[in-house]
Protein backbone atom coordinates (compact mmCIF):
# COMPACT_ATOMS: atom_id res chain seq x y z
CA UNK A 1 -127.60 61.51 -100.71
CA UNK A 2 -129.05 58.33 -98.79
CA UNK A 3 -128.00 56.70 -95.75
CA UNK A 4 -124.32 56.92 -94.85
CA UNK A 5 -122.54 54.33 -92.99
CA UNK A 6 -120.36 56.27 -90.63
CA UNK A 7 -119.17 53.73 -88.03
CA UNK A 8 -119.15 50.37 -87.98
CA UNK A 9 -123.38 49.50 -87.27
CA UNK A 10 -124.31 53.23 -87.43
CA UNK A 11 -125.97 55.01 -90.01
CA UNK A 12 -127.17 58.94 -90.58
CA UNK A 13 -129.27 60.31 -93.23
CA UNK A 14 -132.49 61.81 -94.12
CA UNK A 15 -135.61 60.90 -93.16
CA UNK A 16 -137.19 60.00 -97.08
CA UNK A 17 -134.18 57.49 -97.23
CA UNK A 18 -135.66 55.56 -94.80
CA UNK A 19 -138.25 52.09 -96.48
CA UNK A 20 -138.25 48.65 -94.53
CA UNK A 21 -136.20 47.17 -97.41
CA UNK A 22 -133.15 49.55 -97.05
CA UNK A 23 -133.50 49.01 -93.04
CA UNK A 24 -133.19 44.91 -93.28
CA UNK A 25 -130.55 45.44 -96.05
CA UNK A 26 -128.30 47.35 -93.61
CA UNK A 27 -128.97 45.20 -90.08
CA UNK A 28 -130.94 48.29 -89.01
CA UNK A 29 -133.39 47.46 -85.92
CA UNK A 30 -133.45 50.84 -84.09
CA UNK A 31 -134.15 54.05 -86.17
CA UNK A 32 -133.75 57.28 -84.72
CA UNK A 33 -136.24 59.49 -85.75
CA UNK A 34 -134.88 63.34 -85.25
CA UNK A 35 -137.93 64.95 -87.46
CA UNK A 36 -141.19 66.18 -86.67
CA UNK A 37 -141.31 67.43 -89.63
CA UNK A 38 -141.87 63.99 -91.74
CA UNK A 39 -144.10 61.61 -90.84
CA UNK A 40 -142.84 58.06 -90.58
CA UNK A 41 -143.14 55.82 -92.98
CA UNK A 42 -144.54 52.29 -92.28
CA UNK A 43 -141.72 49.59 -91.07
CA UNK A 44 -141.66 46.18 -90.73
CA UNK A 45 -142.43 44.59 -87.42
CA UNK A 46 -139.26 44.12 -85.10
CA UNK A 47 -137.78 48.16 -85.66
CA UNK A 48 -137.73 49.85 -82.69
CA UNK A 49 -138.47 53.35 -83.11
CA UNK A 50 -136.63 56.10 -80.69
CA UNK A 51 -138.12 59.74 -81.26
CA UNK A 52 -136.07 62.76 -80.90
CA UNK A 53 -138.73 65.86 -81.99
CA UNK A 54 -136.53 69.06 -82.13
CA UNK A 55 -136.81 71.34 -84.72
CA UNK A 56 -133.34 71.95 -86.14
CA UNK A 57 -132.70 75.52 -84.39
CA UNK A 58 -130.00 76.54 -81.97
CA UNK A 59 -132.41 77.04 -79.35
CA UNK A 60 -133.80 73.62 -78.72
CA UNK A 61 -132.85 71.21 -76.24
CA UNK A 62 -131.19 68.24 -77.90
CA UNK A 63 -129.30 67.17 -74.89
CA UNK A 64 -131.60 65.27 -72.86
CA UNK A 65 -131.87 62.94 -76.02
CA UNK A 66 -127.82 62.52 -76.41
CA UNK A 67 -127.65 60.05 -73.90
CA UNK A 68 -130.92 58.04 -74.74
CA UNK A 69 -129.56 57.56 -78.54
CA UNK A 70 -125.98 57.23 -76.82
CA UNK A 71 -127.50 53.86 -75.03
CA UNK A 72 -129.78 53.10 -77.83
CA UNK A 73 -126.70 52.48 -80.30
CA UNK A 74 -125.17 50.65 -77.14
CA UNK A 75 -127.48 48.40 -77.09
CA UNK A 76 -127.87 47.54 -80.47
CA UNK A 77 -124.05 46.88 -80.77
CA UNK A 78 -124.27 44.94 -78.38
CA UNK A 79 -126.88 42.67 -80.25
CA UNK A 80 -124.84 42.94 -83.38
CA UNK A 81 -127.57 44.92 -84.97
CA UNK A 82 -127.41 48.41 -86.59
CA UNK A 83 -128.99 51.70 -85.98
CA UNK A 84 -129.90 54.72 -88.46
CA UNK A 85 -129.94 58.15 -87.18
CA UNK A 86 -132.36 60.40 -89.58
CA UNK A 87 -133.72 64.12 -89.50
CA UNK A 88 -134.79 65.61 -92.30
CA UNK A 89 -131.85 66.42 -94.40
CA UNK A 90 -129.60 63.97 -93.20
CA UNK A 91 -127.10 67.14 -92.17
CA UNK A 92 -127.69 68.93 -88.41
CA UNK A 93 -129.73 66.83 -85.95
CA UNK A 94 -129.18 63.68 -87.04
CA UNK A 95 -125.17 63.92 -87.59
CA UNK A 96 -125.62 65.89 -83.75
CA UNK A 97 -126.87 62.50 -82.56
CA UNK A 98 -124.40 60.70 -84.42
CA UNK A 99 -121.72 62.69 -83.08
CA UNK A 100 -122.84 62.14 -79.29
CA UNK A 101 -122.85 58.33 -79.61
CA UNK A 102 -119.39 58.31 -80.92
CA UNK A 103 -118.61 60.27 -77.96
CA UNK A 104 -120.22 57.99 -75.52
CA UNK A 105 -118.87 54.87 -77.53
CA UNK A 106 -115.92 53.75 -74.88
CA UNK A 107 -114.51 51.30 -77.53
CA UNK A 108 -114.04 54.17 -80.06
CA UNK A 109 -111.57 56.61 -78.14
CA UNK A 110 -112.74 59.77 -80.23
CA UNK A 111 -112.76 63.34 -79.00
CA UNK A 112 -115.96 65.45 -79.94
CA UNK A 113 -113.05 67.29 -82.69
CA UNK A 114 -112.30 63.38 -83.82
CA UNK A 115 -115.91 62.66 -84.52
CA UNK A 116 -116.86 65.35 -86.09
CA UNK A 117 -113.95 64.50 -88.81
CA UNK A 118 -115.02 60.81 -88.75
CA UNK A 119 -118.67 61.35 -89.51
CA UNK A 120 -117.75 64.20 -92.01
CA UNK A 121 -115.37 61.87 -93.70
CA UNK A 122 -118.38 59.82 -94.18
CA UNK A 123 -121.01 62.55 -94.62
CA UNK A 124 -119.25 65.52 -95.70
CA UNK A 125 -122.47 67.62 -95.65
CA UNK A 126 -122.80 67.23 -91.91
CA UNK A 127 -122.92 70.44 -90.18
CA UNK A 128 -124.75 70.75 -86.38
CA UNK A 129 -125.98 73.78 -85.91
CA UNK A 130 -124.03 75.90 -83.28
CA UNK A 131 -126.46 75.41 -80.73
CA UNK A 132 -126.65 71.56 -81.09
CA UNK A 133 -122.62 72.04 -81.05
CA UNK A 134 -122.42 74.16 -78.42
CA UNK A 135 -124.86 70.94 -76.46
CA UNK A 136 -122.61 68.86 -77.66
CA UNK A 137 -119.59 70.37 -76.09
CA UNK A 138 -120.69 70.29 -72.78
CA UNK A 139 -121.79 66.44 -73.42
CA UNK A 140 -118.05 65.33 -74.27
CA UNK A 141 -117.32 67.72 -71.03
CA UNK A 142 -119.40 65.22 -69.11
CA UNK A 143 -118.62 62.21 -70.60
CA UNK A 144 -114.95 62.54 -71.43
CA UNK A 145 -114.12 65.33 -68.64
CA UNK A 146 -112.77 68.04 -71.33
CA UNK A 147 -113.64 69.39 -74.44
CA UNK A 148 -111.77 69.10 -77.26
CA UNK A 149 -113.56 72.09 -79.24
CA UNK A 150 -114.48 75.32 -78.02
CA UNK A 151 -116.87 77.88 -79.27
CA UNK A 152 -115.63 80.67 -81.04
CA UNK A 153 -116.25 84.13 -83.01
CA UNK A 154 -117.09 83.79 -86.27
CA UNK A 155 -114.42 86.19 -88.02
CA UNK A 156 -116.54 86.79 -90.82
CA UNK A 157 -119.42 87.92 -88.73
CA UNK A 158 -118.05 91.05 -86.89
CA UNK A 159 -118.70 88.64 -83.07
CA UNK A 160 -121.85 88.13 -83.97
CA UNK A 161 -122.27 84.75 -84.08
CA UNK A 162 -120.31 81.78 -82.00
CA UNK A 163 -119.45 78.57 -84.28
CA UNK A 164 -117.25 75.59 -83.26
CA UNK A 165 -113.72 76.14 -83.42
CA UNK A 166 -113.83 73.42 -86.23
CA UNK A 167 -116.06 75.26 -88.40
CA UNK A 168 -114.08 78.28 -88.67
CA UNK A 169 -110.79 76.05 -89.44
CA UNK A 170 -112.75 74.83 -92.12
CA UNK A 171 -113.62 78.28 -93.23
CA UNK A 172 -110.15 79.27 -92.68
CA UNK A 173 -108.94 76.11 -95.23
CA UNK A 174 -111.84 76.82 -97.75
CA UNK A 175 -110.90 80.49 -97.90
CA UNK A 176 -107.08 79.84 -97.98
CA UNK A 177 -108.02 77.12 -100.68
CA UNK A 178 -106.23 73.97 -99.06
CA UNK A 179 -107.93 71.19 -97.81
CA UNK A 180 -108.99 69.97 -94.33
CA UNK A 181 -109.80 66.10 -94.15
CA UNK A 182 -108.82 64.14 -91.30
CA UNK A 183 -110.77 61.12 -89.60
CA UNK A 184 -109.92 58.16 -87.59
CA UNK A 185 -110.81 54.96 -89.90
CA UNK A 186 -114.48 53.26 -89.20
CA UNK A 187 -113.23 49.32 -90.37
């Protein structure tokens, strides 16, 4: 799976999706770069680069970037340009990142819960790690003064592990076999 458009000017993926071509074919100018575990690839002159190195594990700090990548995308909107957030699967830092600009993004109106559904709707194998989650929690405490997802006990872990709330309702759905798709429309 490549690059997936998951609001209007912003993209997430993984980082081998990522060639000047595809990048000038999309509007992309700013690339977030959420990997140190790929090196990146030569780009045309003109992209602005913005690092995020965490490794993908519920111990590192990914908050002090949520507001840099918040303002990045920002600004790029505001130039009419696009931006492509990429790690290296395309799945848990990079849809983290995604997540806290829609946050941020005063125009779009979504919850934390509401994103999460958009950009899964887009990119259905998105899934933040429960440390990035529980980060982003406290961001949309911040920014939007509440939460909208809490952490919870996995039941299918005897309380040993915390996941959001909307990963266990997705459990919960897969288990009971229904389905669970809701997001707020990106056009």
């Amino acid at each position: 799976m490549g690059l997936s458009k998951v609001w209007q000017g912003l993209w997430v993926g993984p980082a081998r999706a990522i060639s000047s071509p595809l990048l000038s074919q999309h509007g992309i100018t700013t690339l977030v770069w959420a990997t140190p575990e790929v090196h990146l690839p030569p780009l045309h002159e003109g992209v602005n680069v913005v690092q995020v190195l965490v490794q993908d594990s519920p111990s590192q700090e990914l908050g002090p970037h949520l507001h840099i990548v918040s303002h990045a995308f920002m600004e790029c909107q505001a130039r009419g340009e696009g931006m492509a957030v990429v790690c290296r699967a395309g799945k848990s830092r990079s849809a983290a990142l995604a997540l806290a600009v829609l946050v941020a993004l005063p125009e779009a109106h979504l919850t934390l819960r509401e994103a999460y559904f958009t950009v899964k709707a887009a990119r259905p194998l998105i899934r933040p790690n429960p440390g990035f989650f529980a980060q982003l929690i406290h961001y949309e405490e911040e920014v939007l003064g509440t939460a909208s997802v809490a952490m919870e006990e996995s039941p299918y872990s005897e309380g040993k592990e915390l996941l959001p709330a909307v990963y266990v309702e997705e459990l919960q759905q897969a288990l009971c076999g229904g389905t669970f798709t809701t997001f707020v429309s990106i056009l």
